[in-house]
Protein backbone atom coordinates (compact mmCIF):
# COMPACT_ATOMS: atom_id res chain seq x y z
CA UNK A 1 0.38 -24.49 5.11
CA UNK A 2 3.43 -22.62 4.17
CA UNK A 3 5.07 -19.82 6.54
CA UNK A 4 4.28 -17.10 4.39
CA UNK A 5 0.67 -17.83 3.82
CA UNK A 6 0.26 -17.59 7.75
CA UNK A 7 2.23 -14.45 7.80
CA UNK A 8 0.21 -12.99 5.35
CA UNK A 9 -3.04 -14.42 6.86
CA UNK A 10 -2.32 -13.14 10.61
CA UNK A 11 -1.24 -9.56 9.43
CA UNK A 12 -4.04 -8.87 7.31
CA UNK A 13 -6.75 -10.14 10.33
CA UNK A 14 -5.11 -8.20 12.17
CA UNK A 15 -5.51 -5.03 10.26
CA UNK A 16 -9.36 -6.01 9.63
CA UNK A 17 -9.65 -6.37 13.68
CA UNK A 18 -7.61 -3.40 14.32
CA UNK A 19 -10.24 -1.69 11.56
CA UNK A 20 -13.54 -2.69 12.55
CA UNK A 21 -12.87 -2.30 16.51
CA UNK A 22 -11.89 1.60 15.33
CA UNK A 23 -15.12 1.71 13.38
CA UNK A 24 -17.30 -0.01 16.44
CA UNK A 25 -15.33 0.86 19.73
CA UNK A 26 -12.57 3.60 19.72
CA UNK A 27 -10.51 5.41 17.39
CA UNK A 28 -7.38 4.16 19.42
CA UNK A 29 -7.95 0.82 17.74
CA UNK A 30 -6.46 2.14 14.48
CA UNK A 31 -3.00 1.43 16.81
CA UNK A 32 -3.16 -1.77 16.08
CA UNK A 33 -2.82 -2.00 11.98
CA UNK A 34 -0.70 0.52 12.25
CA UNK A 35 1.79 -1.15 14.40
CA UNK A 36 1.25 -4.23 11.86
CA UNK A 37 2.02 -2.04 8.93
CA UNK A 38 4.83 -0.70 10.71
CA UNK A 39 6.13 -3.95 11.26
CA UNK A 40 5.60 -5.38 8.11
CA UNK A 41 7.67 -2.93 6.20
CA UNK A 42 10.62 -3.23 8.92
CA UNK A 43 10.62 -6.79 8.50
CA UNK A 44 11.63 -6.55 4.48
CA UNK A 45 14.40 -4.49 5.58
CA UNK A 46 15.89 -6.31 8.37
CA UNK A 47 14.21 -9.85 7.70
CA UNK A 48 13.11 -10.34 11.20
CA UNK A 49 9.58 -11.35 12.24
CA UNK A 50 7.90 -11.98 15.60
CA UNK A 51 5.42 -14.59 14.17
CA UNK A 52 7.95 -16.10 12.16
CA UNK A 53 9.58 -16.53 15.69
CA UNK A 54 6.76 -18.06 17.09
CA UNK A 55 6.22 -20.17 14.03
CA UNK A 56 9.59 -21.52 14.42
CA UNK A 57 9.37 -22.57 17.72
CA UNK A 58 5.80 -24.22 16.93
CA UNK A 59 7.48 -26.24 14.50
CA UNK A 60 6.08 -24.73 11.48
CA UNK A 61 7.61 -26.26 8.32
CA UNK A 62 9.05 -23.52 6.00
């Protein structure tokens, strides 16, 4: 599976966790896709990724 895919895969389960822990546990929850939205749009900007990081050093073809 290609890089992107798995980017795209990771951030949006993390914004349905981050979601449906705010809906079920606390309100704090809604951190979490918030940081991952955050992070997304800094990313197109500066091109750097934390997953893509740890992608790279799992060997992760491109």
């Amino acid at each position: 599976m290609k890089r992107e895919y798995i980017v795209r895969i990771v951030a949006g389960t993390m914004v349905l966790a981050g979601i449906s822990l705010a809906y079920f546990v606390s309100a704090g929850w809604l951190l979490l896709p918030a940081f991952v939205g955050l992070n997304l749009i800094q990313s197109s900007f500066t091109k750097f990724c934390p997953l893509e990081i740890l992608l790279d050093k799992l060997n992760v073809k491109r």
